[in-house]
C-alpha atoms as a PDB file:
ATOM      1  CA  UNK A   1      32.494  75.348 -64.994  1.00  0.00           C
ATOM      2  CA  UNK A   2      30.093  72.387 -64.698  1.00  0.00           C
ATOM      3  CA  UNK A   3      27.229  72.268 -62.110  1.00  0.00           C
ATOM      4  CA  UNK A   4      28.294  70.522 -58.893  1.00  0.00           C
ATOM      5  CA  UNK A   5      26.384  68.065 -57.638  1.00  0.00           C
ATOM      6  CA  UNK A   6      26.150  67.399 -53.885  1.00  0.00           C
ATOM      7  CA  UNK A   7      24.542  63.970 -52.566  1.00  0.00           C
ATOM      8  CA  UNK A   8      24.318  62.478 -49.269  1.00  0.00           C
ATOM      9  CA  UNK A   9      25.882  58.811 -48.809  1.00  0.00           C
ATOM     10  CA  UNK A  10      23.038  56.821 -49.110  1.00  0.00           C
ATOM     11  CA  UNK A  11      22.272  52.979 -48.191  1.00  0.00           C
ATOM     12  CA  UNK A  12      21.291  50.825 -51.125  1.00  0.00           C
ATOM     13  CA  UNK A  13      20.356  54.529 -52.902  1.00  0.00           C
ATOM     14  CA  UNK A  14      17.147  55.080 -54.605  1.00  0.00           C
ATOM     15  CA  UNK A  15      17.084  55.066 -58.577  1.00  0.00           C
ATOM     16  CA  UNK A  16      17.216  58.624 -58.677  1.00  0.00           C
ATOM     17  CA  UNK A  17      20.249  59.231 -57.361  1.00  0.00           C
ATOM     18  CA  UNK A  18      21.763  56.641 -59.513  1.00  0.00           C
ATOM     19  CA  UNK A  19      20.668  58.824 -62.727  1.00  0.00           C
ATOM     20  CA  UNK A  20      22.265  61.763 -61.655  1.00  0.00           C
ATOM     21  CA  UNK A  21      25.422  59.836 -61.111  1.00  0.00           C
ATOM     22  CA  UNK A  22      24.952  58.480 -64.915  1.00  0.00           C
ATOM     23  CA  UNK A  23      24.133  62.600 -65.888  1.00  0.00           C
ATOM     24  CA  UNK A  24      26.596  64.466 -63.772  1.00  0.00           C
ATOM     25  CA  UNK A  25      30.374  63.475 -63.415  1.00  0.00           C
ATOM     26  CA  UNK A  26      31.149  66.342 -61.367  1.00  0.00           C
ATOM     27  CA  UNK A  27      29.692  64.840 -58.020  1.00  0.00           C
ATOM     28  CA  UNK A  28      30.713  64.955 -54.564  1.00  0.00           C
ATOM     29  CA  UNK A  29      28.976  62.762 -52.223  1.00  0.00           C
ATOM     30  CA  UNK A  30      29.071  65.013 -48.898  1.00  0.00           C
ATOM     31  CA  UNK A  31      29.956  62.676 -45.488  1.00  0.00           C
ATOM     32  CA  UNK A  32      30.601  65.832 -43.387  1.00  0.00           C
ATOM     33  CA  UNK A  33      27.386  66.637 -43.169  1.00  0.00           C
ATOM     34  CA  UNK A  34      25.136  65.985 -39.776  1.00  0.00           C
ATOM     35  CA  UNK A  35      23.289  62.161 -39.881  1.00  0.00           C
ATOM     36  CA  UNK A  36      19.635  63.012 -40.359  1.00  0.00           C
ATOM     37  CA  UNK A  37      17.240  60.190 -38.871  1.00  0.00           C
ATOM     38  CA  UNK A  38      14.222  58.644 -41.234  1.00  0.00           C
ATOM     39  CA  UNK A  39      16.018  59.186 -44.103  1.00  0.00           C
ATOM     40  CA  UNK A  40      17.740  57.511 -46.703  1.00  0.00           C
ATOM     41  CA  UNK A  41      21.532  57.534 -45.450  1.00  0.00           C
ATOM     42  CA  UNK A  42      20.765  54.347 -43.369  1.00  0.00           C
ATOM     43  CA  UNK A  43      17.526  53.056 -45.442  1.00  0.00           C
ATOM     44  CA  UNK A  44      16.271  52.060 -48.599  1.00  0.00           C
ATOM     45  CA  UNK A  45      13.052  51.283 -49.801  1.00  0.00           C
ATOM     46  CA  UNK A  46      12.695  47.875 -51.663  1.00  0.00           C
ATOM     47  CA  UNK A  47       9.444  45.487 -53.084  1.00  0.00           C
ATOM     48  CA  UNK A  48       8.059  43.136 -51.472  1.00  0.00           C
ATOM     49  CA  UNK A  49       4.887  40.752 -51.921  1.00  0.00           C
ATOM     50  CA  UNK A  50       3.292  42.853 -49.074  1.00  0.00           C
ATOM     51  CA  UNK A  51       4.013  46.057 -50.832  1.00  0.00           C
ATOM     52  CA  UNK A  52       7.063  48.727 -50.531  1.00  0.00           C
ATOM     53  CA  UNK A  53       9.266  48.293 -47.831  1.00  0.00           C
ATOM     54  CA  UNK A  54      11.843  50.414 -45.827  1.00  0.00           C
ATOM     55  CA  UNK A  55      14.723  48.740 -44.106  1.00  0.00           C
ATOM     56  CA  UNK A  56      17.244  50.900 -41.603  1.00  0.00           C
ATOM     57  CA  UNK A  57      20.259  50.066 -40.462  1.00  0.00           C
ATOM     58  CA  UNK A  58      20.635  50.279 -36.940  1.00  0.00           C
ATOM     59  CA  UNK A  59      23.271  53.155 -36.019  1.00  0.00           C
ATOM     60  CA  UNK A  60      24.743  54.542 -32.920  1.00  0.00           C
ATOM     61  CA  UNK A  61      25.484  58.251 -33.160  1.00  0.00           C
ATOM     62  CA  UNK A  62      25.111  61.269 -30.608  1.00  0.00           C
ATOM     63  CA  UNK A  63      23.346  64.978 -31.237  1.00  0.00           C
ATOM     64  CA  UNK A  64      24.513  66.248 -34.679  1.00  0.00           C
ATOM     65  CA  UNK A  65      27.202  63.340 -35.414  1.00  0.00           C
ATOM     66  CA  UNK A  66      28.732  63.798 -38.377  1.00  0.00           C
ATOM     67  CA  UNK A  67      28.162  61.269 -41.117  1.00  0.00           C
ATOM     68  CA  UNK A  68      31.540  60.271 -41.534  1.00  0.00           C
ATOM     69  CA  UNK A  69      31.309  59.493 -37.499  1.00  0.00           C
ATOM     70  CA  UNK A  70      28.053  57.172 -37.634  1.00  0.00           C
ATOM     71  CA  UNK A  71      28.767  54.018 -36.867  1.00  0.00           C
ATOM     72  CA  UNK A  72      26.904  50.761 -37.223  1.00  0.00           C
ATOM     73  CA  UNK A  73      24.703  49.379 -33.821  1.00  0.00           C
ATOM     74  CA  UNK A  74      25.951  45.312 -34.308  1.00  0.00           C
ATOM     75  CA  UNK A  75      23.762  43.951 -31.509  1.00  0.00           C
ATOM     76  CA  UNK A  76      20.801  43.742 -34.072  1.00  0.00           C
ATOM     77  CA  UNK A  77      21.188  40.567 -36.982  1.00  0.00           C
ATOM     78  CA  UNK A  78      19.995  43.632 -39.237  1.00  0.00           C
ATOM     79  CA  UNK A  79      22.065  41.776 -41.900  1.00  0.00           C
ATOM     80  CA  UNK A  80      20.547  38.705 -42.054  1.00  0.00           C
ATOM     81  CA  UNK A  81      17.099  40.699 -41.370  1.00  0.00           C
ATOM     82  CA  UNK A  82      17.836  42.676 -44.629  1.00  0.00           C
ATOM     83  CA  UNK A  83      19.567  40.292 -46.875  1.00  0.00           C
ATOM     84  CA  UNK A  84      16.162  37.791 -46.207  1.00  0.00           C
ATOM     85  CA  UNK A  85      13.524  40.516 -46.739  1.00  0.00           C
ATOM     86  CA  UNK A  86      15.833  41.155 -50.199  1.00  0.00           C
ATOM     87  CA  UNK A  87      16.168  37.173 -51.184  1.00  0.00           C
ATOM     88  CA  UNK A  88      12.688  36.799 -50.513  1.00  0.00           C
ATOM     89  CA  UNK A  89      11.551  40.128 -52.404  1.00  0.00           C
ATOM     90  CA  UNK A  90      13.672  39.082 -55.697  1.00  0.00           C
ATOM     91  CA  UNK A  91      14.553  35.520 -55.730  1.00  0.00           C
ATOM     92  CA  UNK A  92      12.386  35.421 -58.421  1.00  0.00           C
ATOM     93  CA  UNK A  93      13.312  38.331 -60.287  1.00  0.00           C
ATOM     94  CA  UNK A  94      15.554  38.123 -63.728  1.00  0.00           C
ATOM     95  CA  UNK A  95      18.480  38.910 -62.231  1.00  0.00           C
ATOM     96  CA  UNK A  96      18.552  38.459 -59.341  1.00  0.00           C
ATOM     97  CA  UNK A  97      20.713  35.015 -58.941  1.00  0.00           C
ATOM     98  CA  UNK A  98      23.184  37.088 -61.709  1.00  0.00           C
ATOM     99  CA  UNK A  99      24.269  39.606 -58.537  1.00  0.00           C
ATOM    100  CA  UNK A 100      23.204  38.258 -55.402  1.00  0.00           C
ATOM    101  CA  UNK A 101      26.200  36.769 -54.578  1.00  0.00           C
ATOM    102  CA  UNK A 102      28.725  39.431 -54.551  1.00  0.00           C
ATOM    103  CA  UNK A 103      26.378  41.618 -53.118  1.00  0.00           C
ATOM    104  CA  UNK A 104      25.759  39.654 -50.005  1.00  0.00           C
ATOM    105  CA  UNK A 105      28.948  39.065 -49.523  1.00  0.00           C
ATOM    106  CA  UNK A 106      29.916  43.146 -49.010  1.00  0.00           C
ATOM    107  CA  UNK A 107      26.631  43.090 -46.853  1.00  0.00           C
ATOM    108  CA  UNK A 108      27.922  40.888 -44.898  1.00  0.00           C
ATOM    109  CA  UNK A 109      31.921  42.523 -44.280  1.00  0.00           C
ATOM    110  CA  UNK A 110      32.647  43.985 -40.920  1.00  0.00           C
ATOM    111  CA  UNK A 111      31.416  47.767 -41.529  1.00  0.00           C
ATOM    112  CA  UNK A 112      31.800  49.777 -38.562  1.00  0.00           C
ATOM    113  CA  UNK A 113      30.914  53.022 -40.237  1.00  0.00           C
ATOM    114  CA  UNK A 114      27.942  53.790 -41.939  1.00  0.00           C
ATOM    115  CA  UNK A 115      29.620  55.813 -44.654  1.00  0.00           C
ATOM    116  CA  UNK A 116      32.059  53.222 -45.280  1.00  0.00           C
ATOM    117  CA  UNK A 117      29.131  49.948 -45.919  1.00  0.00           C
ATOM    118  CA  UNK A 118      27.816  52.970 -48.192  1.00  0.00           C
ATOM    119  CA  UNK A 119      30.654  53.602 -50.278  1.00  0.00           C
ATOM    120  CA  UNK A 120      31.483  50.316 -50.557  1.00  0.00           C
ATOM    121  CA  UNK A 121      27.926  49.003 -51.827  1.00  0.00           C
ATOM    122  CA  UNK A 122      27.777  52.783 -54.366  1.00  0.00           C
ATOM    123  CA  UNK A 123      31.051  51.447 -55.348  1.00  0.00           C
ATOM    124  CA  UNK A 124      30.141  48.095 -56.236  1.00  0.00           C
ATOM    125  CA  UNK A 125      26.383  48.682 -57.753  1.00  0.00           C
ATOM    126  CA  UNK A 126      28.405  51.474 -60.218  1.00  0.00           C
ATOM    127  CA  UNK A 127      30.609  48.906 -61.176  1.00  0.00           C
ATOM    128  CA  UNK A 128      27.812  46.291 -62.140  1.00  0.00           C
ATOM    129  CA  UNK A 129      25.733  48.992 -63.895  1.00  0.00           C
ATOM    130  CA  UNK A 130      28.717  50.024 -66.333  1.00  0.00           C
ATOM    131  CA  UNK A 131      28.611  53.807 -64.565  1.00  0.00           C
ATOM    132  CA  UNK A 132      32.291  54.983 -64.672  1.00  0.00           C
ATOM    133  CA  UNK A 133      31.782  56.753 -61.102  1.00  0.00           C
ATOM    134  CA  UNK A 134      34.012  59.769 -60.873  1.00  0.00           C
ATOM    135  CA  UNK A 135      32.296  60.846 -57.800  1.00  0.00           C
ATOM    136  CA  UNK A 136      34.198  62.545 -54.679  1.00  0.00           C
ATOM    137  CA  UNK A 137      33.975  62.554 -51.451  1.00  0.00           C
ATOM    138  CA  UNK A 138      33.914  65.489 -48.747  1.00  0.00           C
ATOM    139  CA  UNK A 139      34.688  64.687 -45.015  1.00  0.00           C
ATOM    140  CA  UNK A 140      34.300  68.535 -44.704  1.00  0.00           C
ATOM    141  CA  UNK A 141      30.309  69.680 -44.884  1.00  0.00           C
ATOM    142  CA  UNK A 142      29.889  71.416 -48.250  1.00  0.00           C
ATOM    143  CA  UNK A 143      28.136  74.634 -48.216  1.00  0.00           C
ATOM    144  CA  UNK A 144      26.375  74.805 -51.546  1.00  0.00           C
ATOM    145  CA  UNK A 145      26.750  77.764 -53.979  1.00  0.00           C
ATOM    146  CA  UNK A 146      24.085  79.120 -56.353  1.00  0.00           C
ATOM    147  CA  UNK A 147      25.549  77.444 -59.171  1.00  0.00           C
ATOM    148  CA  UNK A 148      24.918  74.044 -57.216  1.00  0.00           C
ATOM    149  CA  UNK A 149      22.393  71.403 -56.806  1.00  0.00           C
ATOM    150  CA  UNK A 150      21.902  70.509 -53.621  1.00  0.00           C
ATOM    151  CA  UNK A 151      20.396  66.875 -52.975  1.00  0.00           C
ATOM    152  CA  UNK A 152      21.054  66.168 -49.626  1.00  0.00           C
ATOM    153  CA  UNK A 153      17.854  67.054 -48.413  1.00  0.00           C
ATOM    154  CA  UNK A 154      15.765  66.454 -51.877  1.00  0.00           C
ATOM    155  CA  UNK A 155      16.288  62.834 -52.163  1.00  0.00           C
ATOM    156  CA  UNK A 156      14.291  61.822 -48.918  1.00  0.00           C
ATOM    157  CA  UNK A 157      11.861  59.125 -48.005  1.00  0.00           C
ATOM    158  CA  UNK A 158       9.566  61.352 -46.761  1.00  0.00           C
ATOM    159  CA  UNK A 159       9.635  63.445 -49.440  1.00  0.00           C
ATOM    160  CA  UNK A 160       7.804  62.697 -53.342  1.00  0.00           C
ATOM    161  CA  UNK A 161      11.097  63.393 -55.341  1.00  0.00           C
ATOM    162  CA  UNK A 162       9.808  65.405 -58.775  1.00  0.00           C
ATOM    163  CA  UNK A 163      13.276  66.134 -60.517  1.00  0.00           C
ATOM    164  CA  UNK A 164      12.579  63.395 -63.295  1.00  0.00           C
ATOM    165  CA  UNK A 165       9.546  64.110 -65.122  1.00  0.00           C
ATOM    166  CA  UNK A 166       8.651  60.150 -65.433  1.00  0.00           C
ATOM    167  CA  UNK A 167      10.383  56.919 -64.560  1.00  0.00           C
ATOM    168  CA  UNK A 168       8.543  54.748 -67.406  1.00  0.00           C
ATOM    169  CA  UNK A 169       7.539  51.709 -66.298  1.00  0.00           C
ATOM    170  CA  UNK A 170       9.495  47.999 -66.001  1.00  0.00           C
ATOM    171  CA  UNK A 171       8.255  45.047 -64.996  1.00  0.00           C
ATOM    172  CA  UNK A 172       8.273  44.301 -61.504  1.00  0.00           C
ATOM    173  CA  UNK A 173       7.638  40.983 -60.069  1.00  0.00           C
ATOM    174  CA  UNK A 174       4.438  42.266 -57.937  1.00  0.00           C
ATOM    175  CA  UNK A 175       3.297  45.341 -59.696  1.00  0.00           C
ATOM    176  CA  UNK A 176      -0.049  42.907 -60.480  1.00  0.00           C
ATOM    177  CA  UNK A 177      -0.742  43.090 -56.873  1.00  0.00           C
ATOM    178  CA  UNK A 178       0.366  47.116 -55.906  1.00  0.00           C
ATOM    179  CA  UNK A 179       0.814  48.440 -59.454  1.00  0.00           C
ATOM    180  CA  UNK A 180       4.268  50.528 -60.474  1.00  0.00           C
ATOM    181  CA  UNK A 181       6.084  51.905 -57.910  1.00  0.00           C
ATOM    182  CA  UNK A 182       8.512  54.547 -58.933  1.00  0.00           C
ATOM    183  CA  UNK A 183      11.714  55.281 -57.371  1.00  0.00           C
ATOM    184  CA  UNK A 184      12.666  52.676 -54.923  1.00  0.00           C
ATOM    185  CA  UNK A 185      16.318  50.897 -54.624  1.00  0.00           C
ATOM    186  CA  UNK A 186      18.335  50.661 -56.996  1.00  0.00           C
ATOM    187  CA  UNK A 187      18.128  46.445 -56.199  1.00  0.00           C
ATOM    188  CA  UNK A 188      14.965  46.878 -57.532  1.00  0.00           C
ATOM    189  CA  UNK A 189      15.837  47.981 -61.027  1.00  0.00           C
ATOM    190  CA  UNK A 190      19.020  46.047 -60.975  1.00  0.00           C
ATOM    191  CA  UNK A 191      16.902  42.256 -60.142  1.00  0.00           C
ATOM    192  CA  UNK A 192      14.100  43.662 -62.338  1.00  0.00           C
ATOM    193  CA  UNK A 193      16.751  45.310 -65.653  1.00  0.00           C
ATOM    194  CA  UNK A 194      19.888  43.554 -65.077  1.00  0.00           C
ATOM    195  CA  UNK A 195      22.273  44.866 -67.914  1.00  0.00           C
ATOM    196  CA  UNK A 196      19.386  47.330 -69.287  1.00  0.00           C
ATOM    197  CA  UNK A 197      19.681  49.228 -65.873  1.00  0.00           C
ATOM    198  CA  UNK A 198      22.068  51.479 -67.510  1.00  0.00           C
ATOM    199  CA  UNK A 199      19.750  52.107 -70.241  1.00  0.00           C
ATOM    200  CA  UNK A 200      16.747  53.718 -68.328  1.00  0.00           C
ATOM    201  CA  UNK A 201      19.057  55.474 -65.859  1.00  0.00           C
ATOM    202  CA  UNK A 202      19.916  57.257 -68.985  1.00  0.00           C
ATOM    203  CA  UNK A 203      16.512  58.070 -70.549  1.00  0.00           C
ATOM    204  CA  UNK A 204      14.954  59.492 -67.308  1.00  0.00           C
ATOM    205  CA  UNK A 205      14.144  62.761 -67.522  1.00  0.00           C
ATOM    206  CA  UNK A 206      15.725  65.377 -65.866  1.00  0.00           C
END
């Protein structure tokens, strides 16, 4: 039997998570679990002139809300907030004019649930990258067996993620003022890579 692989929906996921994707068809992408604040099921982590950047989506949820329950706070313009810290990040990039489009335009949908702008965005990015995602999803919280490899908490802003050995270096737009960063949104490989995304998700190291 194959390893299972259990991930937390993420927002915008880092490029880690998409190489396990590429690596490991038997996924399951857990929504059952509780929401966990400061962390990457309502953030990501993009480029910016000034440096890295982490944007959240604003959420309403209670004590130990399930993510599946999570919905999105709409009083904030956190979508126009986002989508201009992202234009102005990678309007300059290679790529970025090639997916902008479509991609704003799921940003912008009515998303009431968290899980739901998630999936929809996972769905999408998977699609552009060439990654035939067989992933599953679990409205029930998985409880993880020896044979599995549990990512939910792993893959964490907070936390400096070592599973890959190396992400070898592409050029980003301001790594000539704050050098290589590693790891950050997959928008970030995707404005930088475009059709070569696919390509370094599968040479990373795991």
């Amino acid at each position: 039997m194959s390893k299972q692989i259990i991930l937390s929906s993420h927002y915008f996921p880092c490029i880690a998570y998409f190489a396990y994707l590429v690596k490991y068809p038997n996924t399951v992408i857990d929504t059952g679990e509780h929401y966990v604040k400061q962390s990457y099921r309502n953030r990501c982590i993009i480029y910016t002139s000034n440096g890295p950047l982490a944007m959240s989506i604003p959420v309403i949820k209670k004590n130990k809300t399930p993510m599946k329950d999570v919905l999105i706070d709409a009083v904030d313009d956190w979508k126009t907030n986002h989508w201009r810290a992202i234009s102005s990040a990678y309007n300059s990039s290679p790529f970025f004019e090639f997916y902008c489009d479509e991609l704003k335009q799921i940003l912008f949908k009515d998303h009431s649930g968290l899980t739901n702008l998630n999936t929809t965005l996972l769905q999408h990015i998977c699609y552009e990258l060439g990654i035939k995602n067989r992933s599953k999803t679990s409205e029930t919280y998985i409880t993880a067996k020896d044979a599995d490899l549990d990512l939910r908490s792993a893959l964490n802003p907070k936390k400096e993620f070592t599973a890959s050995d190396s992400y070898p270096r592409y050029i980003q737009i301001f790594e000539s003022k704050h050098g290589f960063q590693r790891n950050l949104s997959i928008l970030d490989l995707l404005f930088h890579e475009g059709p070569e995304s696919l390509n370094y998700l599968n040479n990373l190291k795991s």
